[in-house]
N, C-alpha and C. Protein backbone atom coordinates (compact mmCIF):
# COMPACT_ATOMS: atom_id res chain seq x y z
N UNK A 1 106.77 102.97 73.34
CA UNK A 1 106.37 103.46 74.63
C UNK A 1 105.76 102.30 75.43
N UNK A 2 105.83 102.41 76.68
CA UNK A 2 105.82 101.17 77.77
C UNK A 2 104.10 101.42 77.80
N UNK A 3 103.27 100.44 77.67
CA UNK A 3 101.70 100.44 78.25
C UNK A 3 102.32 100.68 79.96
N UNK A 4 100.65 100.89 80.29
CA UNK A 4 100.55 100.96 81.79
C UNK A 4 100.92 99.28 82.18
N UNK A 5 101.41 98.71 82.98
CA UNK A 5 101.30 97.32 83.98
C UNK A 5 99.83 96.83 84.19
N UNK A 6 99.61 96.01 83.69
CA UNK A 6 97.88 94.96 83.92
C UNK A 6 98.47 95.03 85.44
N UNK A 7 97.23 95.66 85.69
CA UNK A 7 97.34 95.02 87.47
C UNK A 7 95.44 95.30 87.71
N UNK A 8 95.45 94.19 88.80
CA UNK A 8 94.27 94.43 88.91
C UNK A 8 94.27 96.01 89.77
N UNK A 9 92.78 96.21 89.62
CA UNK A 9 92.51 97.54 90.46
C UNK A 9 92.20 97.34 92.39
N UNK A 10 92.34 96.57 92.66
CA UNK A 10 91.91 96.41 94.15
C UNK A 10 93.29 95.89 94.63
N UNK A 11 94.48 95.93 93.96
CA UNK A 11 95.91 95.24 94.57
C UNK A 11 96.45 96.51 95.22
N UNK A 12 96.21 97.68 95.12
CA UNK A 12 96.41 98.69 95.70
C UNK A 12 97.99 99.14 95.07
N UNK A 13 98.34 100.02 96.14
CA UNK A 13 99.35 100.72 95.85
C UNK A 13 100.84 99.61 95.67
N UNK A 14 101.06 98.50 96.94
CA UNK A 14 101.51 97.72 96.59
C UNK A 14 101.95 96.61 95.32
N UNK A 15 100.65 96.70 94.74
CA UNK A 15 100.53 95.51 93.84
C UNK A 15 101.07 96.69 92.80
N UNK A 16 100.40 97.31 92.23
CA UNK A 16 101.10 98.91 91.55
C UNK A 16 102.51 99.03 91.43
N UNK A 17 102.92 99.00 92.46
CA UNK A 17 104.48 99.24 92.39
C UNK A 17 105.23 97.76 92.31
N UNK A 18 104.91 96.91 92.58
CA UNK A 18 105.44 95.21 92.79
C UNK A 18 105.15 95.12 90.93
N UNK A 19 104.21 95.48 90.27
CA UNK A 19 103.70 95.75 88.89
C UNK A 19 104.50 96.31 88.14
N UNK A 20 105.25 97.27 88.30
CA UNK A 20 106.64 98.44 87.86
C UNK A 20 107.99 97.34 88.13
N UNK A 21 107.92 97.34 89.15
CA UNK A 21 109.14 96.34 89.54
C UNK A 21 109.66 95.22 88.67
N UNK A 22 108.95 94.53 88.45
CA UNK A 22 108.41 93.52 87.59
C UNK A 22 108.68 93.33 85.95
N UNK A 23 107.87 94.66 85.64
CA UNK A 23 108.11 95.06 84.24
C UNK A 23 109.50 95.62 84.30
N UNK A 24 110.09 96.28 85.14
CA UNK A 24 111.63 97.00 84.59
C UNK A 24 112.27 95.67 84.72
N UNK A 25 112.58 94.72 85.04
CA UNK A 25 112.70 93.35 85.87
C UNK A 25 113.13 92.65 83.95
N UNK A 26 111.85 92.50 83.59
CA UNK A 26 111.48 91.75 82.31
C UNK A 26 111.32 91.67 81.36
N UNK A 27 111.48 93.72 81.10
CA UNK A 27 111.51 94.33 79.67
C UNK A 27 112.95 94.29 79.13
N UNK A 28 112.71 94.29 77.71
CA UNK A 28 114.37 94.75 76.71
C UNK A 28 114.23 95.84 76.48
N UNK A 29 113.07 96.42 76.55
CA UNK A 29 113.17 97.64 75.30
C UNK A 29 113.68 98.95 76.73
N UNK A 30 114.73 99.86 76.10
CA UNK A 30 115.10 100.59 76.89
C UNK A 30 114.50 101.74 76.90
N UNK A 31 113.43 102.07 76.11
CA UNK A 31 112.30 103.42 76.73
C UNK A 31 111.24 102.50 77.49
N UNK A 32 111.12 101.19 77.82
CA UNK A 32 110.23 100.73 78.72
C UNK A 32 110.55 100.69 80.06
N UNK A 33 112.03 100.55 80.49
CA UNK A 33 112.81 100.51 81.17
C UNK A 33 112.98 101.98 81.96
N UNK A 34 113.16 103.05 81.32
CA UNK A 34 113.16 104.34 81.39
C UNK A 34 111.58 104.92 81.92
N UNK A 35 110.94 104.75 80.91
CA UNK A 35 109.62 104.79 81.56
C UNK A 35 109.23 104.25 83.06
N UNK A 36 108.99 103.38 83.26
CA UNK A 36 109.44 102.41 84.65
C UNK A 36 110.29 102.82 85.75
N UNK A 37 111.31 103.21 85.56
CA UNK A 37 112.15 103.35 86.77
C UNK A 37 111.67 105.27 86.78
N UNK A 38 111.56 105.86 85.51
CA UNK A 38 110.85 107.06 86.07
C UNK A 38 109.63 106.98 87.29
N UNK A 39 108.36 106.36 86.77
CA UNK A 39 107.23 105.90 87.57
C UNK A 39 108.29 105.51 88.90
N UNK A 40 108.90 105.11 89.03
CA UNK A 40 109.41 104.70 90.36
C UNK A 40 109.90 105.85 90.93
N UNK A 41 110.54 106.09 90.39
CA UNK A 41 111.56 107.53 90.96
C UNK A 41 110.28 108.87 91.27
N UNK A 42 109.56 109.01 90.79
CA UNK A 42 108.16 109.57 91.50
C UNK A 42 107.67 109.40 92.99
N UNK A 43 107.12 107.70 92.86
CA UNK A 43 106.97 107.12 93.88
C UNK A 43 108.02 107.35 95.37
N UNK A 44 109.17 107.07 94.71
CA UNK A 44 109.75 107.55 95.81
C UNK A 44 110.10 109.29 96.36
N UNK A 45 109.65 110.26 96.13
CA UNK A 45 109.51 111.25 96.25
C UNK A 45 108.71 111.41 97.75
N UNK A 46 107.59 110.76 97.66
CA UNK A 46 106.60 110.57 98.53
C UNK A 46 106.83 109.27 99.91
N UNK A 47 107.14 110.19 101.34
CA UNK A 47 107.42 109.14 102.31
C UNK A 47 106.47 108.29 102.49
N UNK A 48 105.34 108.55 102.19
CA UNK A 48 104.03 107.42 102.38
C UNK A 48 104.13 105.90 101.82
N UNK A 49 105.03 105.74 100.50
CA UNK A 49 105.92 105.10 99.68
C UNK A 49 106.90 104.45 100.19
N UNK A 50 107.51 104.59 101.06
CA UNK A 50 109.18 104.50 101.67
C UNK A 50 108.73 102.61 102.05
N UNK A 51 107.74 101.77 102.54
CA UNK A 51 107.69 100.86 103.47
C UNK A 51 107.38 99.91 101.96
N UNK A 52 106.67 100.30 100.89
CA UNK A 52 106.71 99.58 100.01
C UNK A 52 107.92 99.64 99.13
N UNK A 53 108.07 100.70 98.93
CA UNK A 53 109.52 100.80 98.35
C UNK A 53 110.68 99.68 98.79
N UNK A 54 110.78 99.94 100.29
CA UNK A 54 112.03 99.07 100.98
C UNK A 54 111.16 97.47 100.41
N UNK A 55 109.79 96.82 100.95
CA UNK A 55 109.75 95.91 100.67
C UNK A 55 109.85 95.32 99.30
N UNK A 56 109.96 96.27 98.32
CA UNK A 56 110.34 95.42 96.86
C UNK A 56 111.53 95.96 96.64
N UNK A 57 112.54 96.53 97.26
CA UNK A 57 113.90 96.48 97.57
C UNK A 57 114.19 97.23 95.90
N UNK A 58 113.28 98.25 95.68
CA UNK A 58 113.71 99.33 95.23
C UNK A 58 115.12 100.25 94.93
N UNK A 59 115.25 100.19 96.08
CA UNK A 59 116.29 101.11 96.34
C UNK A 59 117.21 100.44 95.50
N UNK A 60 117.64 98.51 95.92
CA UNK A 60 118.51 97.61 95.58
C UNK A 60 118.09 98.32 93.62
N UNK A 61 117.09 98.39 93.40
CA UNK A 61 117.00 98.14 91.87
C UNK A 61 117.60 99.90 91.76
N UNK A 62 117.53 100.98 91.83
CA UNK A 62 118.12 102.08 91.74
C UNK A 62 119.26 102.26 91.94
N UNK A 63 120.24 101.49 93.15
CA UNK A 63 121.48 101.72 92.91
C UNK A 63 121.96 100.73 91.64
N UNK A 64 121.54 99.66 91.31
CA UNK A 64 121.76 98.51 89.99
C UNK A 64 121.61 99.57 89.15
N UNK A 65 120.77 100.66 88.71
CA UNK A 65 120.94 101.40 87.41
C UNK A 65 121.93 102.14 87.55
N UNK A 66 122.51 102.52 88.65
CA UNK A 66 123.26 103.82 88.75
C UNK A 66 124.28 103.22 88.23
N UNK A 67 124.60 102.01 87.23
CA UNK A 67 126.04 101.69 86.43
C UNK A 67 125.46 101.23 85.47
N UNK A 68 124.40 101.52 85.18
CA UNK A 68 124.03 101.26 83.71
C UNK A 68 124.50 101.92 83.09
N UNK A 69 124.86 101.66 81.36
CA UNK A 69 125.24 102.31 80.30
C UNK A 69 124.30 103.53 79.87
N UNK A 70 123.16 103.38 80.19
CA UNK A 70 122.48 104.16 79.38
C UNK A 70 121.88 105.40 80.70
N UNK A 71 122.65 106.75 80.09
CA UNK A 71 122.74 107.76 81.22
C UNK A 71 121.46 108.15 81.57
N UNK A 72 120.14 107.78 80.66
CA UNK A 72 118.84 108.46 81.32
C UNK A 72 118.16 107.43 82.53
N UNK A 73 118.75 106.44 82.42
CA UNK A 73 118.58 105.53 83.73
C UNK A 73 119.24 105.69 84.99
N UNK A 74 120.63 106.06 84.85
CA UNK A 74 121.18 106.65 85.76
C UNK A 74 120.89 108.23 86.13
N UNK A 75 120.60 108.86 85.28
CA UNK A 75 120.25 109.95 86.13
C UNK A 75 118.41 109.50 86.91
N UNK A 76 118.23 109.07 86.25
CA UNK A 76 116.43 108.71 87.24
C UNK A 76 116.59 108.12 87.85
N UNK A 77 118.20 107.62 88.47
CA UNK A 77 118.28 106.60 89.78
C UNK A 77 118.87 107.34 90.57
N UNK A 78 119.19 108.60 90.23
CA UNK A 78 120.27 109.54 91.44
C UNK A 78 119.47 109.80 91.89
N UNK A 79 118.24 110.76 91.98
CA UNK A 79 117.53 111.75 93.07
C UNK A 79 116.75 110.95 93.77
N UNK A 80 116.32 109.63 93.62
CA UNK A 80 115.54 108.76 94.32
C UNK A 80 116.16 107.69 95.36
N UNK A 81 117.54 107.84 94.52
CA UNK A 81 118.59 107.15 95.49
C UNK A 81 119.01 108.11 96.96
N UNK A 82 119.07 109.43 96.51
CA UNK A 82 119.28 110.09 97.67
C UNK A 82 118.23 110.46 98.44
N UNK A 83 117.18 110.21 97.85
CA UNK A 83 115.87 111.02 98.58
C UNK A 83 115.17 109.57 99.90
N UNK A 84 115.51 108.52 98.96
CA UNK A 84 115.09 107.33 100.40
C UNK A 84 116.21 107.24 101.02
N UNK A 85 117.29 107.25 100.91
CA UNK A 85 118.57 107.26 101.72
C UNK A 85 118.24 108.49 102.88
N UNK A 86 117.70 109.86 102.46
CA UNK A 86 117.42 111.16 103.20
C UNK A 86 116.90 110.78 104.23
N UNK A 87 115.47 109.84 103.68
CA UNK A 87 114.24 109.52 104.52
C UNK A 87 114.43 108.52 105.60
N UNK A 88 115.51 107.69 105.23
CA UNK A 88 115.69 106.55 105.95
C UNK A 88 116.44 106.85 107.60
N UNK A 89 116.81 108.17 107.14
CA UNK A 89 117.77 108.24 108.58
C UNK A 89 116.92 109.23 109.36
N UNK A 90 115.28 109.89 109.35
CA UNK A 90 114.89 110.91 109.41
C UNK A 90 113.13 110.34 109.62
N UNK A 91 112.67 110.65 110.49
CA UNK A 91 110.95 110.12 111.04
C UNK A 91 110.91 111.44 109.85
N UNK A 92 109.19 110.86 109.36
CA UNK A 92 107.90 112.38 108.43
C UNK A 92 108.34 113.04 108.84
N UNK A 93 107.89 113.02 110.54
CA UNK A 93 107.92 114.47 110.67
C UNK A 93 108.78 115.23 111.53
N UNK A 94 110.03 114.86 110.98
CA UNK A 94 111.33 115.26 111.72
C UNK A 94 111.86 116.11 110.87
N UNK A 95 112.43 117.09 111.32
CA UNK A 95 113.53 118.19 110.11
C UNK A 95 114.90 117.85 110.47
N UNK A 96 114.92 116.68 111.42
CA UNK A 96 116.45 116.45 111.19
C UNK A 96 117.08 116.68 110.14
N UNK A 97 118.64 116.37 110.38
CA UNK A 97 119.11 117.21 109.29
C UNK A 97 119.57 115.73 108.24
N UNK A 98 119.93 115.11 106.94
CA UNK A 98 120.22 114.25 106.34
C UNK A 98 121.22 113.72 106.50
N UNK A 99 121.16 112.10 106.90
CA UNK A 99 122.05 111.37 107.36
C UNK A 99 122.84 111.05 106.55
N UNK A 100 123.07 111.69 104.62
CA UNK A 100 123.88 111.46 103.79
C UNK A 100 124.74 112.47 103.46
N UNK A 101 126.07 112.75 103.06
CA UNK A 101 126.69 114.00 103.07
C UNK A 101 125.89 114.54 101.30
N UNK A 102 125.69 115.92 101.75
CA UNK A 102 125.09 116.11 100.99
C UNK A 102 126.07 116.36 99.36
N UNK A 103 125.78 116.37 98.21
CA UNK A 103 126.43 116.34 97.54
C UNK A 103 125.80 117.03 96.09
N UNK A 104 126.20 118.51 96.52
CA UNK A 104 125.76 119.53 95.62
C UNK A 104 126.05 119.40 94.49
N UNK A 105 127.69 118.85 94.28
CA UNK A 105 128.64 119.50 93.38
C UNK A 105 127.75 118.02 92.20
N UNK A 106 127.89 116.90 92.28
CA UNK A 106 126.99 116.23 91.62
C UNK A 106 125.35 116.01 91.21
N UNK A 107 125.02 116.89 92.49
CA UNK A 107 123.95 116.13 92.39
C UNK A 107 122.41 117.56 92.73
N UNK A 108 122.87 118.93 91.81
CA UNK A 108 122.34 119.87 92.02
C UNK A 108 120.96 120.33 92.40
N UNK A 109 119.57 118.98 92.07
CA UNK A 109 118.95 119.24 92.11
C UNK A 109 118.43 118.58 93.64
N UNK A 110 119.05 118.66 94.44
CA UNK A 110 118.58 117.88 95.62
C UNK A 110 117.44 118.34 95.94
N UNK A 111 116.72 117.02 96.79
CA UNK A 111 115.53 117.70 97.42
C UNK A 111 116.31 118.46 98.74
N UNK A 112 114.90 119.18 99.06
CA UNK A 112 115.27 120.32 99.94
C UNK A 112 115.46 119.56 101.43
N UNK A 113 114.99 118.46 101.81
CA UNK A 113 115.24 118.03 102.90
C UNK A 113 116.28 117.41 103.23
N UNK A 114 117.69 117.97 102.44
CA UNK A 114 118.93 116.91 102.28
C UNK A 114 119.89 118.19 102.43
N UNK A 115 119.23 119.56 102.34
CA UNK A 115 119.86 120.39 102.39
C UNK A 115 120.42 121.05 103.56
């Protein structure tokens, strides 16, 4: 099992996630890896997230799993892949509708703002 990331406590949310990045980045072991891009795939759930996310180019590291061999990485890169893709075409506090075609038949558990 993956420890938490040494990060100091005053690097904030940034340093936190640049910390995750990092470790999925530099680990072998593939439940550290898993662990990690889960913690990420959280993070991105939350639009407050979206400006750090883009700046450690996240997203770039989530579509890179989505052809990994090992399917529990790819599935923890689908719903986070669609959910900043959702956000990206769409202000907080807009109900526009999702600038990605939505894609039930794969991808069942969508968030609701894609719907």
């Amino acid at each position: 099992m993956a420890q938490k990331p040494k990060v100091d406590p005053h690097v904030g949310r940034l340093g936190y996630l640049q910390a995750l990045v990092t470790e999925f980045q530099e680990t072998e072991s593939q439940d550290a890896k898993e662990q990690v891009l889960a913690n990420l795939a959280n993070f991105a759930y939350d639009p407050s997230n979206y400006q750090y996310l883009r700046q450690l180019q996240v997203l770039d590291l989530f579509l890179d799993s989505l052809s990994e061999e090992n399917e529990t990485l790819v599935e923890f890169a689908i719903g986070p892949t669609r959910s900043i893709s959702c956000r990206r075409g769409a202000s907080r506090s807009s109900s526009a509708a999702c600038p990605v075609p939505t894609r039930r038949r794969c991808c069942p558990r969508s968030p609701p703002s894609c719907t």
